[in-house]
C-alpha atoms as a PDB file:
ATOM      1  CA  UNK A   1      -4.988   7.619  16.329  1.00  0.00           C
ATOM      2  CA  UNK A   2      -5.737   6.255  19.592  1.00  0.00           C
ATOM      3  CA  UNK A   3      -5.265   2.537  18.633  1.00  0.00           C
ATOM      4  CA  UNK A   4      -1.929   2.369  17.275  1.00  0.00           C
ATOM      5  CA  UNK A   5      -0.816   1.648  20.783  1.00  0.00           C
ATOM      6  CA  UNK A   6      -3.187  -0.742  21.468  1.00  0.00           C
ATOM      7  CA  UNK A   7      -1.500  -4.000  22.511  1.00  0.00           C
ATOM      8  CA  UNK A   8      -3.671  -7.533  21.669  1.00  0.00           C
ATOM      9  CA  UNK A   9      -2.502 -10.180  24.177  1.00  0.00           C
ATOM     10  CA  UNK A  10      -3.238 -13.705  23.760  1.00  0.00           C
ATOM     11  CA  UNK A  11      -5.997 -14.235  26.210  1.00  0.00           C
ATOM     12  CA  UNK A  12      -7.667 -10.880  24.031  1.00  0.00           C
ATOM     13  CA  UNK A  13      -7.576 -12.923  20.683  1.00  0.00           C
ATOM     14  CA  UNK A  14      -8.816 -15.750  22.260  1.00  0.00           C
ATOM     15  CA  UNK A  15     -11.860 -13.837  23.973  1.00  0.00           C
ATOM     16  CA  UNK A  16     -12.424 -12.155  20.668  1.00  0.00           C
ATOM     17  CA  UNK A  17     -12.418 -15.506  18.856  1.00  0.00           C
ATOM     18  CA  UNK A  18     -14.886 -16.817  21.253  1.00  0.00           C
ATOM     19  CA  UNK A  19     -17.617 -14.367  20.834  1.00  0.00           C
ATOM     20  CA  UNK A  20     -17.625 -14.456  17.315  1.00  0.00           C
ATOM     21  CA  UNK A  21     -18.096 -17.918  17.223  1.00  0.00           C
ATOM     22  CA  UNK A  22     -22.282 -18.116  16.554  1.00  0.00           C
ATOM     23  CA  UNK A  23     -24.695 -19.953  18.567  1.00  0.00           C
ATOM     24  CA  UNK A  24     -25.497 -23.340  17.881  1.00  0.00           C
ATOM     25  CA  UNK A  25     -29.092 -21.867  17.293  1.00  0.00           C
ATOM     26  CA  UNK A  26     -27.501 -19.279  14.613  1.00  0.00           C
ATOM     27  CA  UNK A  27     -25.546 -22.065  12.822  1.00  0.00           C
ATOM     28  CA  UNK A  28     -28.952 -23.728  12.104  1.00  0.00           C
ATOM     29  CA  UNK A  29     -30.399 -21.213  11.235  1.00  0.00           C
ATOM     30  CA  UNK A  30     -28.111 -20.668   8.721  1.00  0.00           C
ATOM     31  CA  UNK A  31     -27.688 -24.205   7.610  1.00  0.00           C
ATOM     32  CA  UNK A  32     -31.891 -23.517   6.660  1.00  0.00           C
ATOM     33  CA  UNK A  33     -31.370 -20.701   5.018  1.00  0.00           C
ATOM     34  CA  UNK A  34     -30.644 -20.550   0.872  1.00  0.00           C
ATOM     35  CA  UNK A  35     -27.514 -18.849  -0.156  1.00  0.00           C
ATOM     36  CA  UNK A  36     -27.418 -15.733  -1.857  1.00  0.00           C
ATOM     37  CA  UNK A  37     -26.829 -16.996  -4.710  1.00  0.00           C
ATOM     38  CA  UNK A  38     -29.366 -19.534  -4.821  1.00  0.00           C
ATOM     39  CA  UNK A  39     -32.086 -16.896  -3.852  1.00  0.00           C
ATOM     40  CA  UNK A  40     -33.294 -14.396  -6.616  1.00  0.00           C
ATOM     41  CA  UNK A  41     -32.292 -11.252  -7.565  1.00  0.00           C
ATOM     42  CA  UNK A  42     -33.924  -8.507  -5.274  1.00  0.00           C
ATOM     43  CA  UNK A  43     -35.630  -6.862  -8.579  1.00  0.00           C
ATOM     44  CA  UNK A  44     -36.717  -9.676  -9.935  1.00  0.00           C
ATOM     45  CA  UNK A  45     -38.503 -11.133  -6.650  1.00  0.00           C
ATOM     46  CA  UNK A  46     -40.178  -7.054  -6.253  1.00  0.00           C
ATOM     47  CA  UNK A  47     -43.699  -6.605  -8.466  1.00  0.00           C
ATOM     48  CA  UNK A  48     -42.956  -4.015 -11.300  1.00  0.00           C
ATOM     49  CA  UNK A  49     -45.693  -0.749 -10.289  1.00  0.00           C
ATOM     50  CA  UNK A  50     -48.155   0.015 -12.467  1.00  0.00           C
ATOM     51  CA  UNK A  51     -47.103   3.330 -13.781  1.00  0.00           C
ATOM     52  CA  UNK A  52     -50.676   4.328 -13.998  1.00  0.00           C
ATOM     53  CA  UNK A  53     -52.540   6.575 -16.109  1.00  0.00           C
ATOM     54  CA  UNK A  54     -50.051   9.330 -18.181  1.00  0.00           C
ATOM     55  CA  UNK A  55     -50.622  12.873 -17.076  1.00  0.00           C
END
Protein backbone atom coordinates (compact mmCIF):
# COMPACT_ATOMS: atom_id res chain seq x y z
CA UNK A 1 0.00 0.00 0.00
CA UNK A 2 0.96 3.40 -0.75
CA UNK A 3 0.22 4.85 2.76
CA UNK A 4 2.18 2.82 5.01
CA UNK A 5 4.90 5.35 4.50
CA UNK A 6 2.95 8.14 4.96
CA UNK A 7 4.38 10.29 7.77
CA UNK A 8 1.57 12.63 9.89
CA UNK A 9 3.48 15.62 11.34
CA UNK A 10 2.08 17.75 13.91
CA UNK A 11 1.08 20.77 11.98
CA UNK A 12 -0.95 17.76 9.61
CA UNK A 13 -3.04 16.62 12.73
CA UNK A 14 -3.65 19.91 13.64
CA UNK A 15 -4.90 21.01 10.02
CA UNK A 16 -6.90 17.85 9.95
CA UNK A 17 -8.43 18.63 13.35
CA UNK A 18 -9.35 21.99 12.18
CA UNK A 19 -11.42 21.15 9.24
CA UNK A 20 -13.38 18.72 10.88
CA UNK A 21 -14.37 20.96 13.38
CA UNK A 22 -18.21 22.08 11.94
CA UNK A 23 -19.37 25.48 11.37
CA UNK A 24 -20.95 27.36 13.92
CA UNK A 25 -23.99 27.30 11.43
CA UNK A 26 -23.74 23.26 11.35
CA UNK A 27 -23.57 23.02 15.18
CA UNK A 28 -27.02 24.74 15.25
CA UNK A 29 -28.28 23.08 13.05
CA UNK A 30 -27.70 20.17 14.79
CA UNK A 31 -28.53 21.42 18.20
CA UNK A 32 -32.39 21.80 16.20
CA UNK A 33 -32.41 18.73 15.00
CA UNK A 34 -34.07 15.45 17.07
CA UNK A 35 -31.79 12.58 17.63
CA UNK A 36 -32.15 9.43 16.03
CA UNK A 37 -33.43 7.99 18.55
CA UNK A 38 -35.98 10.36 19.41
CA UNK A 39 -37.26 10.38 15.71
CA UNK A 40 -39.36 7.31 14.48
CA UNK A 41 -38.55 4.36 12.93
CA UNK A 42 -38.19 4.86 9.05
CA UNK A 43 -41.14 2.11 8.49
CA UNK A 44 -43.23 3.27 10.77
CA UNK A 45 -43.13 7.11 9.62
CA UNK A 46 -43.62 5.47 5.54
CA UNK A 47 -47.65 4.87 4.59
CA UNK A 48 -48.18 1.02 4.20
CA UNK A 49 -49.35 0.68 -0.01
CA UNK A 50 -52.44 -0.46 -0.74
CA UNK A 51 -51.76 -3.79 -2.23
CA UNK A 52 -54.65 -3.31 -4.52
CA UNK A 53 -56.98 -5.52 -6.15
CA UNK A 54 -55.63 -9.55 -6.22
CA UNK A 55 -54.92 -10.75 -9.71
Amino acid sequence: MALQSLQITAITAMRARDVSRPTQEQQEAADRRPLRDEMPRRDARRPLRDPGPAS
